[in-house]
Structure formats: C-alpha cells, structure tokens
PDB file of N, CA and C in Angstrom:
ATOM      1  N   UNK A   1       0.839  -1.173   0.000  1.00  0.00           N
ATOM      2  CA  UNK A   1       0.000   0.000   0.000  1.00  0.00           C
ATOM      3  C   UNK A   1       0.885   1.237   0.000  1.00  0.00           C
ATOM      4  N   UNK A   2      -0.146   2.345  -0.238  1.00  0.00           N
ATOM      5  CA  UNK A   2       0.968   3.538  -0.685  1.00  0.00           C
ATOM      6  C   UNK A   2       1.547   4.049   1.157  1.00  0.00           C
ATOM      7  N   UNK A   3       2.832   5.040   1.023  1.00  0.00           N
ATOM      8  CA  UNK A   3       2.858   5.467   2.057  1.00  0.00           C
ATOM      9  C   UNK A   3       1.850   6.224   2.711  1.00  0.00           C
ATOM     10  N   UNK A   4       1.170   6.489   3.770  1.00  0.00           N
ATOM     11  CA  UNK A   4       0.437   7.659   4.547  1.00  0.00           C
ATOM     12  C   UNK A   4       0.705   7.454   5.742  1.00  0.00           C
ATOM     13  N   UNK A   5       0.473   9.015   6.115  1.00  0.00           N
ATOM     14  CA  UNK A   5      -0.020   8.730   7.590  1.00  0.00           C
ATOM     15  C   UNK A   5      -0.341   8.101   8.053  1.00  0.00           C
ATOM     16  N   UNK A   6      -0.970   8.335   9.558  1.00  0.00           N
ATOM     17  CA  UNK A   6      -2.248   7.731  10.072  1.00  0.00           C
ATOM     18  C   UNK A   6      -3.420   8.595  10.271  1.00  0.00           C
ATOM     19  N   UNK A   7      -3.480   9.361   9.694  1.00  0.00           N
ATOM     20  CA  UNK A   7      -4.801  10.183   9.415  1.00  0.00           C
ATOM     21  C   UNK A   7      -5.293   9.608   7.906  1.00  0.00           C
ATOM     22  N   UNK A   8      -4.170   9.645   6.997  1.00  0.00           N
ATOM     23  CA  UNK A   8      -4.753   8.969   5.405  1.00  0.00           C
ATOM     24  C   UNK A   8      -5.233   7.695   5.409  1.00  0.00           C
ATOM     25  N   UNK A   9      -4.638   6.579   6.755  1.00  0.00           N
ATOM     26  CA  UNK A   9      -5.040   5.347   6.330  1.00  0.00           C
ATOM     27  C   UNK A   9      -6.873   5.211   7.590  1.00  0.00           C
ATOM     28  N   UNK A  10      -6.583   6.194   8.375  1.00  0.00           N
ATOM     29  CA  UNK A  10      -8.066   6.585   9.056  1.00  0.00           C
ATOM     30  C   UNK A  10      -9.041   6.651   7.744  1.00  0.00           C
ATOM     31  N   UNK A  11      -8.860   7.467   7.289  1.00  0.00           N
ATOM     32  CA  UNK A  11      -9.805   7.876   5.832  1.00  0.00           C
ATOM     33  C   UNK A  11     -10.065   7.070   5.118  1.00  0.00           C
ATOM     34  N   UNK A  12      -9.110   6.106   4.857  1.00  0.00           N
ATOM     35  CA  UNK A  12      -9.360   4.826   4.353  1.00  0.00           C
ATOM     36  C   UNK A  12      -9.777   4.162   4.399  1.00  0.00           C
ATOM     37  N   UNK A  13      -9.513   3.349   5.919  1.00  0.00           N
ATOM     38  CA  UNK A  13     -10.525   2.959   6.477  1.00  0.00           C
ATOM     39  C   UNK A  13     -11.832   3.110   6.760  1.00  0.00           C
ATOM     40  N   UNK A  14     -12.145   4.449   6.879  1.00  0.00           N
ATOM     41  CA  UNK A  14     -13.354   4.701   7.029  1.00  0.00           C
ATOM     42  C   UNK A  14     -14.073   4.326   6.005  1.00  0.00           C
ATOM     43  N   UNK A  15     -13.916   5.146   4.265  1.00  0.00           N
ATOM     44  CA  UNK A  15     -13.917   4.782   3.267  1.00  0.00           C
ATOM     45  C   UNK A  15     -14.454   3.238   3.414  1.00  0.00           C
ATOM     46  N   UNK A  16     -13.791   2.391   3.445  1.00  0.00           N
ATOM     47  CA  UNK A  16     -13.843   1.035   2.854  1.00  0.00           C
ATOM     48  C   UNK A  16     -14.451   0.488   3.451  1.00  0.00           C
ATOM     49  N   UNK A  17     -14.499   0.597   5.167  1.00  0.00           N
ATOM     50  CA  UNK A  17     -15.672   0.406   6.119  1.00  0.00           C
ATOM     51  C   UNK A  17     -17.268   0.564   5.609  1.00  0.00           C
ATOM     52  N   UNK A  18     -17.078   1.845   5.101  1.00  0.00           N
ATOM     53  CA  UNK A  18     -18.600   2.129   4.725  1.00  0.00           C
ATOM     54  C   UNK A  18     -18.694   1.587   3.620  1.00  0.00           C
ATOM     55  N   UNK A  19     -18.139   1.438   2.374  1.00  0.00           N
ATOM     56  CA  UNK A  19     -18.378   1.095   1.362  1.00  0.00           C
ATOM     57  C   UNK A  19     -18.759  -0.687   1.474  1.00  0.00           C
ATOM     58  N   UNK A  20     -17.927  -1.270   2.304  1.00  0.00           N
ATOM     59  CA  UNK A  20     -18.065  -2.775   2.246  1.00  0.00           C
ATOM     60  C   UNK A  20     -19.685  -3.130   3.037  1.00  0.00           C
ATOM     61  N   UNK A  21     -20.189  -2.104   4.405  1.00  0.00           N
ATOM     62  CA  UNK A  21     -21.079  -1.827   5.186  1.00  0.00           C
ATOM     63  C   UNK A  21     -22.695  -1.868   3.760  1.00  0.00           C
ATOM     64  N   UNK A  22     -22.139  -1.273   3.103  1.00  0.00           N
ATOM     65  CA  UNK A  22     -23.172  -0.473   1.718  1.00  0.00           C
ATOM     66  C   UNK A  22     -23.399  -2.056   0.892  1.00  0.00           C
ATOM     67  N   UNK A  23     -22.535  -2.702   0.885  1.00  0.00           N
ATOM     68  CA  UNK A  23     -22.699  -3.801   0.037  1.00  0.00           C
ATOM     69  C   UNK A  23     -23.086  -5.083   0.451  1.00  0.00           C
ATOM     70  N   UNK A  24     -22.239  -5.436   1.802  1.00  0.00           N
ATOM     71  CA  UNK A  24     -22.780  -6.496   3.045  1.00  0.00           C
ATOM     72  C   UNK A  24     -23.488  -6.105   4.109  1.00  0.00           C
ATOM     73  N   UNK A  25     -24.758  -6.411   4.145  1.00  0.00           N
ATOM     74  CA  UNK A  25     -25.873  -6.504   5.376  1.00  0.00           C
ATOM     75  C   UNK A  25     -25.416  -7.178   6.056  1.00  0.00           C
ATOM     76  N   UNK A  26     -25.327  -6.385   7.397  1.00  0.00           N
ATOM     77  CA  UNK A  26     -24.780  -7.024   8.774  1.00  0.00           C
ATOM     78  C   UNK A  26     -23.451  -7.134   8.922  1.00  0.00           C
ATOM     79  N   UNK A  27     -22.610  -8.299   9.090  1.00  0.00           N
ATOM     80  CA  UNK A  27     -21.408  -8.767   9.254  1.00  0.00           C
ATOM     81  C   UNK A  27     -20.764  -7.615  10.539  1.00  0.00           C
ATOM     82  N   UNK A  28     -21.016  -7.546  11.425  1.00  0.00           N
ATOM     83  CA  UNK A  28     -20.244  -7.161  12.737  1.00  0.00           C
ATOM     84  C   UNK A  28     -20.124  -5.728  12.767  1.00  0.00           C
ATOM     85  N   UNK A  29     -19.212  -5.066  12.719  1.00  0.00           N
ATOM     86  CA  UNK A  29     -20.216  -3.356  13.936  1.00  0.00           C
ATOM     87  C   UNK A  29     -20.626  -2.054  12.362  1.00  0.00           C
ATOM     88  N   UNK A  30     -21.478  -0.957  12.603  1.00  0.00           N
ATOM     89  CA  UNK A  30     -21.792  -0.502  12.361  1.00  0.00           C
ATOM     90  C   UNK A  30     -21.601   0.963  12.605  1.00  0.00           C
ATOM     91  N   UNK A  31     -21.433   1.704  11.538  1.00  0.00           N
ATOM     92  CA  UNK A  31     -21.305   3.655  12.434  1.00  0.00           C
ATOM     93  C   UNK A  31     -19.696   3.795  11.777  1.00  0.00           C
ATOM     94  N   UNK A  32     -19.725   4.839  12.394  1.00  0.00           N
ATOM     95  CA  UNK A  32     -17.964   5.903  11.954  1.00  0.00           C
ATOM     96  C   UNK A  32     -17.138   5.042  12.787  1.00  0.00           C
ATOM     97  N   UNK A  33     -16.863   4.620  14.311  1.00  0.00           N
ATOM     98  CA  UNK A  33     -15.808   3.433  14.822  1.00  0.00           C
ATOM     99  C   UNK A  33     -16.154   2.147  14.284  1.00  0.00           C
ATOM    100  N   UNK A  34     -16.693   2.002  14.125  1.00  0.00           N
ATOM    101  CA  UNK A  34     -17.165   0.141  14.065  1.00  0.00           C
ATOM    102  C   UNK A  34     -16.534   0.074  11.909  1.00  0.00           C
ATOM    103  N   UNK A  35     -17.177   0.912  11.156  1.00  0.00           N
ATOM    104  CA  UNK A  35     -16.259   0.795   9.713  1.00  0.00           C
ATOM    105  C   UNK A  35     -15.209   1.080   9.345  1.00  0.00           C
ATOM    106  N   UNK A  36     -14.410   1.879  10.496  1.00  0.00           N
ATOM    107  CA  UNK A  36     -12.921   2.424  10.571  1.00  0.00           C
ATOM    108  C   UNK A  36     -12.522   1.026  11.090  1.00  0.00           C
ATOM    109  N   UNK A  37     -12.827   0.684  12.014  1.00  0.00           N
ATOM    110  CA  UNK A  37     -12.094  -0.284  12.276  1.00  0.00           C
ATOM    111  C   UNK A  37     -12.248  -1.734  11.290  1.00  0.00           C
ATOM    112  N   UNK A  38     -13.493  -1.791  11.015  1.00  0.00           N
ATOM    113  CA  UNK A  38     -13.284  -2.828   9.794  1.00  0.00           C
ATOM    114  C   UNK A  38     -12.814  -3.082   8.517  1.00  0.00           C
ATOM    115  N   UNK A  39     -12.626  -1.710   8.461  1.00  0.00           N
ATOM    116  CA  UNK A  39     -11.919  -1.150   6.989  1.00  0.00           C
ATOM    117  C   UNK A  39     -10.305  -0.866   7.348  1.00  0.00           C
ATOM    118  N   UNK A  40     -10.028  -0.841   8.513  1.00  0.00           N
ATOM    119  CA  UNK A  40      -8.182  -0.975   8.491  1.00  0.00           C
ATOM    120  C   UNK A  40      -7.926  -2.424   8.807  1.00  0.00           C
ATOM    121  N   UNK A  41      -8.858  -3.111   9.463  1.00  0.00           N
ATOM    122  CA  UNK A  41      -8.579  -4.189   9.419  1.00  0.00           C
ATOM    123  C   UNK A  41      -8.685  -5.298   7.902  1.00  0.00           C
ATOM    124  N   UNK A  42      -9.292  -4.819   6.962  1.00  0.00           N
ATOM    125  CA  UNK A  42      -9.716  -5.221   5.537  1.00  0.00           C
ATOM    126  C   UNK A  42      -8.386  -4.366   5.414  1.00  0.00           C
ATOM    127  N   UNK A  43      -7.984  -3.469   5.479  1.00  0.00           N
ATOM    128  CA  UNK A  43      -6.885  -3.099   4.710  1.00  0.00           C
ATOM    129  C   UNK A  43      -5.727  -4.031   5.066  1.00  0.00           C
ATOM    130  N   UNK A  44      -5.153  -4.202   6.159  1.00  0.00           N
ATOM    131  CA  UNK A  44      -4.347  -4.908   6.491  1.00  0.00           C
ATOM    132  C   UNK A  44      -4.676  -6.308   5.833  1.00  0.00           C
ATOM    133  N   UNK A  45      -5.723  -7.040   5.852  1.00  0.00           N
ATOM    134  CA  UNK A  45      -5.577  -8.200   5.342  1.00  0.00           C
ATOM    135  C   UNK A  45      -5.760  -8.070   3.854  1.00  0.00           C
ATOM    136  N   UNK A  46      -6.302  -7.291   3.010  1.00  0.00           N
ATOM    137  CA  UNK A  46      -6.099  -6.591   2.165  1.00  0.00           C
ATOM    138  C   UNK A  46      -4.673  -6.601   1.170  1.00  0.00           C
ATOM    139  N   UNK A  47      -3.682  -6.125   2.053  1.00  0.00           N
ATOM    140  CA  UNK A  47      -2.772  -5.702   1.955  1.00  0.00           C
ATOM    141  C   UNK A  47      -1.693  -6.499   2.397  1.00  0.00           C
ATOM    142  N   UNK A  48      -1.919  -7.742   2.948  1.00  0.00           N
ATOM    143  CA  UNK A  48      -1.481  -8.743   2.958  1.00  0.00           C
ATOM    144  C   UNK A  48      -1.573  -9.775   1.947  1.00  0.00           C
ATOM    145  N   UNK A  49      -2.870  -9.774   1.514  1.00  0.00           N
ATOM    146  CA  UNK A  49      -3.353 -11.256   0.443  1.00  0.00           C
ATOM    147  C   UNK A  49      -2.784 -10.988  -0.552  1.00  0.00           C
ATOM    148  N   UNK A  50      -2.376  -9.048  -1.100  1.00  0.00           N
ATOM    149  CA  UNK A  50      -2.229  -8.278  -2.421  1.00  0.00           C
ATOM    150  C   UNK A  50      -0.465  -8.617  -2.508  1.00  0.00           C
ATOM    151  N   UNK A  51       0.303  -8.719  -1.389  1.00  0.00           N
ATOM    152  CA  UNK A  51       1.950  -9.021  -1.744  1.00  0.00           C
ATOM    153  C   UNK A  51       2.551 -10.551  -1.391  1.00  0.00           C
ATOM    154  N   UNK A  52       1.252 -11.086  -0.471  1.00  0.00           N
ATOM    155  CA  UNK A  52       1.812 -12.655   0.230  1.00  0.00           C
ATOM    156  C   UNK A  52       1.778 -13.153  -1.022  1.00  0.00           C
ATOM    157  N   UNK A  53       0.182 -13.557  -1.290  1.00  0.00           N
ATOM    158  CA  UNK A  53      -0.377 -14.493  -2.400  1.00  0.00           C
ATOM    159  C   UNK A  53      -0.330 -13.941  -3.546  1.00  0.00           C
ATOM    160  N   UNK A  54      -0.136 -12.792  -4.002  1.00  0.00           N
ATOM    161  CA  UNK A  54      -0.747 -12.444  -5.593  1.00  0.00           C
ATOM    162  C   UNK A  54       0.579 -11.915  -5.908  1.00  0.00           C
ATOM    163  N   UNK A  55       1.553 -12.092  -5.033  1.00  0.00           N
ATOM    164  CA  UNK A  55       3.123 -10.783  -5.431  1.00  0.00           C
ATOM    165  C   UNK A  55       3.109  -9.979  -5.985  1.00  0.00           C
ATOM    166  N   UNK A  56       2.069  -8.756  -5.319  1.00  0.00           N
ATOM    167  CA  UNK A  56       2.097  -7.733  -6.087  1.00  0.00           C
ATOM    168  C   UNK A  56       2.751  -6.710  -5.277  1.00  0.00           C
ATOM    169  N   UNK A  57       3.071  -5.485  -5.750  1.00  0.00           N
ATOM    170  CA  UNK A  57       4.426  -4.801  -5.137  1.00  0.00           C
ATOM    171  C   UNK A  57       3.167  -3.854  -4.598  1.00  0.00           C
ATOM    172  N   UNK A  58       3.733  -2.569  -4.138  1.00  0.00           N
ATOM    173  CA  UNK A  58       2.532  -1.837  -3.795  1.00  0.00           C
ATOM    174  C   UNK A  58       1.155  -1.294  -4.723  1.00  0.00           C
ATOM    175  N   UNK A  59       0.245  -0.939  -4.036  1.00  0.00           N
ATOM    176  CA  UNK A  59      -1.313  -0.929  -4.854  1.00  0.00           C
ATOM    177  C   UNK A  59      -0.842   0.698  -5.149  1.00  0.00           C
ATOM    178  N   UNK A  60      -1.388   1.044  -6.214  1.00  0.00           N
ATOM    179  CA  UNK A  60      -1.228   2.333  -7.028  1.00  0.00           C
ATOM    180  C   UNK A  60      -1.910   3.752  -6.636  1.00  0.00           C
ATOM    181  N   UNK A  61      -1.280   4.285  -5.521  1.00  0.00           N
ATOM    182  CA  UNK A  61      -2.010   5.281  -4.862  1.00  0.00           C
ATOM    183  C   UNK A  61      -3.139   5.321  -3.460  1.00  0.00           C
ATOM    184  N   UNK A  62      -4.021   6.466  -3.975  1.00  0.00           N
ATOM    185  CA  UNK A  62      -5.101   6.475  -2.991  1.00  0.00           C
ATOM    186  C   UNK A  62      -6.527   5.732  -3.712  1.00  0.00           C
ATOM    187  N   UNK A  63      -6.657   5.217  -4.824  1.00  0.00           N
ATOM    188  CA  UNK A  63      -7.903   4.448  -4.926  1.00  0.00           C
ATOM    189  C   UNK A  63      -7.238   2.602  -4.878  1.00  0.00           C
ATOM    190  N   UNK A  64      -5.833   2.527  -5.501  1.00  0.00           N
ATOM    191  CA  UNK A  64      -5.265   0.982  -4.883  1.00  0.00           C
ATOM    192  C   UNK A  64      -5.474   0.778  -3.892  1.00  0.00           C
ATOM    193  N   UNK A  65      -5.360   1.249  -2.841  1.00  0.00           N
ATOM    194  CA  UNK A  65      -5.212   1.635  -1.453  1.00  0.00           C
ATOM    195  C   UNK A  65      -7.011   0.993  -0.655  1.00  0.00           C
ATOM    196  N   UNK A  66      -7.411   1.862  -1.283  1.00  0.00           N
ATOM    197  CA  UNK A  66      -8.791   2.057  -0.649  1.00  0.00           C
ATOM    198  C   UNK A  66      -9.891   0.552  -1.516  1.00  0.00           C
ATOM    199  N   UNK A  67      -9.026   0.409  -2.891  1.00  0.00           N
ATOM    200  CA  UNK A  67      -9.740  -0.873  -3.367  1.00  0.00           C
ATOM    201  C   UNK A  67      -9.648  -2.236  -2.878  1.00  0.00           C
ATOM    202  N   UNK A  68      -8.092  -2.438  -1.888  1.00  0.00           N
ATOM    203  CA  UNK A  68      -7.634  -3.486  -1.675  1.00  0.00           C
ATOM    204  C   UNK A  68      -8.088  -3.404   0.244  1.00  0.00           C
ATOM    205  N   UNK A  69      -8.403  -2.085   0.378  1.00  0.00           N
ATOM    206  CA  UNK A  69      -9.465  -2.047   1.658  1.00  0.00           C
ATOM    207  C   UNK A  69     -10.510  -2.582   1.652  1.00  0.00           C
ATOM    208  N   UNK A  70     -11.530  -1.783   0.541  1.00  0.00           N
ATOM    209  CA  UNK A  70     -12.660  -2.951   0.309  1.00  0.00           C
ATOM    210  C   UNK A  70     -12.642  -3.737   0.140  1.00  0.00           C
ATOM    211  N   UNK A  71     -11.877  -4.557  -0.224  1.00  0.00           N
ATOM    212  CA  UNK A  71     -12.083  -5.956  -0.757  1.00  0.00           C
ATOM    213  C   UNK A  71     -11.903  -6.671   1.084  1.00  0.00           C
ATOM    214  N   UNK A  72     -10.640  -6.311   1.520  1.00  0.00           N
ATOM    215  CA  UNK A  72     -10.033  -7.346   2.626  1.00  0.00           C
ATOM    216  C   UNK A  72     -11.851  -6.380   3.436  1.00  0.00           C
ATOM    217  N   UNK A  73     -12.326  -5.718   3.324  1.00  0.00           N
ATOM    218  CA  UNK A  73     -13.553  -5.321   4.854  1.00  0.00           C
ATOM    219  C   UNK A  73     -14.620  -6.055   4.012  1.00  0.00           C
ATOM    220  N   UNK A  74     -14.215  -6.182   3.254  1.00  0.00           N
ATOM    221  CA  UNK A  74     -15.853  -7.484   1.914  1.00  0.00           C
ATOM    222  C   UNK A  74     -15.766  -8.516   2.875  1.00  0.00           C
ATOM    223  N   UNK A  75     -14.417  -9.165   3.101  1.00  0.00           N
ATOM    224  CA  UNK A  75     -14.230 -10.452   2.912  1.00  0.00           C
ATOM    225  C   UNK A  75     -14.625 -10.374   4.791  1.00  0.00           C
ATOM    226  N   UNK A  76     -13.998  -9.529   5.299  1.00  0.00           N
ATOM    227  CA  UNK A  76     -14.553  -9.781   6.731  1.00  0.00           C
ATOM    228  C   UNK A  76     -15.983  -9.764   7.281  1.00  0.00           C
ATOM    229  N   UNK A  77     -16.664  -9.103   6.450  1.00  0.00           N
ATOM    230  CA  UNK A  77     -17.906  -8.864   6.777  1.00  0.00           C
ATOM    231  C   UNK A  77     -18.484 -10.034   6.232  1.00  0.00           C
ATOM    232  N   UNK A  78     -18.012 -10.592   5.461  1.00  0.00           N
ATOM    233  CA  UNK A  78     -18.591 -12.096   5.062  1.00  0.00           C
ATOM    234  C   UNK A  78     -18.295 -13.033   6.229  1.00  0.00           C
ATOM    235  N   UNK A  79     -17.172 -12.873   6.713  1.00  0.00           N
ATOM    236  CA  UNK A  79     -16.783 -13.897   7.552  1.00  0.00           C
ATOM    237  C   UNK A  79     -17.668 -13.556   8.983  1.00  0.00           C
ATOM    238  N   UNK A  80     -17.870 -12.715   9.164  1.00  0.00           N
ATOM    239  CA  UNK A  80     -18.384 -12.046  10.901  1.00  0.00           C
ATOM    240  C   UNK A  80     -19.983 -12.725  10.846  1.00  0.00           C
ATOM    241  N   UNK A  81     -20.629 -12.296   9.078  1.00  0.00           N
ATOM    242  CA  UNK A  81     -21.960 -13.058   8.626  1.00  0.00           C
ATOM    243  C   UNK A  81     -22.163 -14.272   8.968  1.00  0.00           C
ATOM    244  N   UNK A  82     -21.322 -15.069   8.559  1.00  0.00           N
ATOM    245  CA  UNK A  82     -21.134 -16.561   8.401  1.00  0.00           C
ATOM    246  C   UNK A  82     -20.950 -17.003   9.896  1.00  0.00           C
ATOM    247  N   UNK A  83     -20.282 -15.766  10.873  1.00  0.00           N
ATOM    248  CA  UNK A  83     -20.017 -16.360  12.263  1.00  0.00           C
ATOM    249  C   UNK A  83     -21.356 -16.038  13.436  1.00  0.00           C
ATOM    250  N   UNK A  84     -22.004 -15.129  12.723  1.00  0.00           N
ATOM    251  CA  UNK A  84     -23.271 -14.790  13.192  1.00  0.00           C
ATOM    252  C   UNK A  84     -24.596 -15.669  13.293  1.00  0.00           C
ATOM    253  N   UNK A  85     -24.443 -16.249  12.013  1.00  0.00           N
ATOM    254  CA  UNK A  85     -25.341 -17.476  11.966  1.00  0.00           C
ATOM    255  C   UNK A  85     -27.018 -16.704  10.482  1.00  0.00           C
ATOM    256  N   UNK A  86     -26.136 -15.476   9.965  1.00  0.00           N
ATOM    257  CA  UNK A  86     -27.509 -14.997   9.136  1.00  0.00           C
ATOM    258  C   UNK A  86     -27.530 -16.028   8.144  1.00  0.00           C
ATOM    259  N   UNK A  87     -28.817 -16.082   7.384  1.00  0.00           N
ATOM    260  CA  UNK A  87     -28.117 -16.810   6.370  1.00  0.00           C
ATOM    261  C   UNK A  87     -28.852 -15.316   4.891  1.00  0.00           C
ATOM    262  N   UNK A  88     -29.119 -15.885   3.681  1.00  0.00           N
ATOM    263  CA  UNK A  88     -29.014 -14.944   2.842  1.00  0.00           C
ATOM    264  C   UNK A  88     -30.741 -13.922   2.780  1.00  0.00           C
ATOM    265  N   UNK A  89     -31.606 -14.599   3.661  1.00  0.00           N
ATOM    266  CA  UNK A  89     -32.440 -13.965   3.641  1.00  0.00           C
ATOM    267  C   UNK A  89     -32.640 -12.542   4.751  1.00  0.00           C
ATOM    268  N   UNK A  90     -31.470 -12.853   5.919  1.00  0.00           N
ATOM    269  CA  UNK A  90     -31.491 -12.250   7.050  1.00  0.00           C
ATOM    270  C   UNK A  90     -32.102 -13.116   8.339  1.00  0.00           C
ATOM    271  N   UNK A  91     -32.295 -13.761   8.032  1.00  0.00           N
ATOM    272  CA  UNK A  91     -32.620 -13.954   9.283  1.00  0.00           C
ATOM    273  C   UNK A  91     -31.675 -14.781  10.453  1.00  0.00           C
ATOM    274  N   UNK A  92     -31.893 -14.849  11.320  1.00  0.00           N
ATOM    275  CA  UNK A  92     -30.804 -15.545  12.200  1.00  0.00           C
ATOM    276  C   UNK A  92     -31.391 -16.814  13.279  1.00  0.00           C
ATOM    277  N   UNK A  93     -30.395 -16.949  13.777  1.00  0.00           N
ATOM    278  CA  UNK A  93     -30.518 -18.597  14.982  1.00  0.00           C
ATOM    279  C   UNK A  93     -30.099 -19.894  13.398  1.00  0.00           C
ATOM    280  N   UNK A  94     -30.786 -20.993  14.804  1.00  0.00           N
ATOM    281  CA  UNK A  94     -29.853 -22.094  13.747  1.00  0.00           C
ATOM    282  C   UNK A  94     -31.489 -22.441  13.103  1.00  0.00           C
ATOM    283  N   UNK A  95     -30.804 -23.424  11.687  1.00  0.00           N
ATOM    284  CA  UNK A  95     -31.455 -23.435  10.483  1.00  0.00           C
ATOM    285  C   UNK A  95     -31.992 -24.748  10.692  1.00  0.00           C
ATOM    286  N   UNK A  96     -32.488 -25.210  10.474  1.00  0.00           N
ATOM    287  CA  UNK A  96     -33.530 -26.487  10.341  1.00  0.00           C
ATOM    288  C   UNK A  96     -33.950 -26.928   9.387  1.00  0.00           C
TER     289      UNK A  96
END
C-alpha cells in the first residue's frame, strides 16, 4: 500500500468500512468506529493477500489503497456473517 499517515489510512478505512457496510448486510459493527475499524482491518488483510499471495508490489495510490481495503472489509464482513449465523435472507438462529 501507498505510504500515509495515520490520518490517510483513518480515511481509508473509514472509506472502505462504509463502502463494504453499503454492500454487506450485517457482518459485525456498524457507524464511523465500528467501519474504521473494519476497513483498516480489511486493509491490512487486504494488503497482505495483495503481496503474500498475488506478489504484487505496492497498490497504485489512494484508490489501490482504498480498493484493496474494500475488498479485505468485503471479505470480513462475510466472515463475521457466516459467524453470526444470518443466512441470505437475514434472518438468524440455527437453520432447520
């Protein structure tokens, strides 16, 4: 990922928080703390999967950055879903 601060990768996070929030119903917290934090945490894993597994060198700026956020806060919010017990209609508890 590109160099920033920690105010640029705040923004980012936030960013990708909400954006992944906009696309996955539910999957674990909600609001300005709860998508910052899911969106640096999508960045970090993000930004891990983008040089471990795919060897790619750094992502190209401030939309690389923020694309490889969304993706890693996609993938968590899928996973938090799946640990929640929703299934695709919304609803929750166990399935029968």
């Amino acid at each position: 990922m590109p160099h920033m601060e920690i105010l640029g990768w705040i923004v980012v996070g936030f960013l990708a928080g909400a954006l992944s929030s906009a696309v996955v119903k539910g999957g674990g917290p909600q609001g300005c703390l709860g998508n910052t934090m899911i969106g640096i945490l999508g960045g970090l894993l993000g930004g891990w999967f983008a040089t471990e597994e795919l060897h790619m060198g750094s992502t190209s700026g401030f939309l690389g950055a923020l694309l490889v956020a969304f993706l890693g806060a996609t993938v968590i919010r899928l996973i938090l879903n799946a640990l929640e017990g929703d299934d695709w209609r919304g609803r929750r508890g166990p399935h029968y």
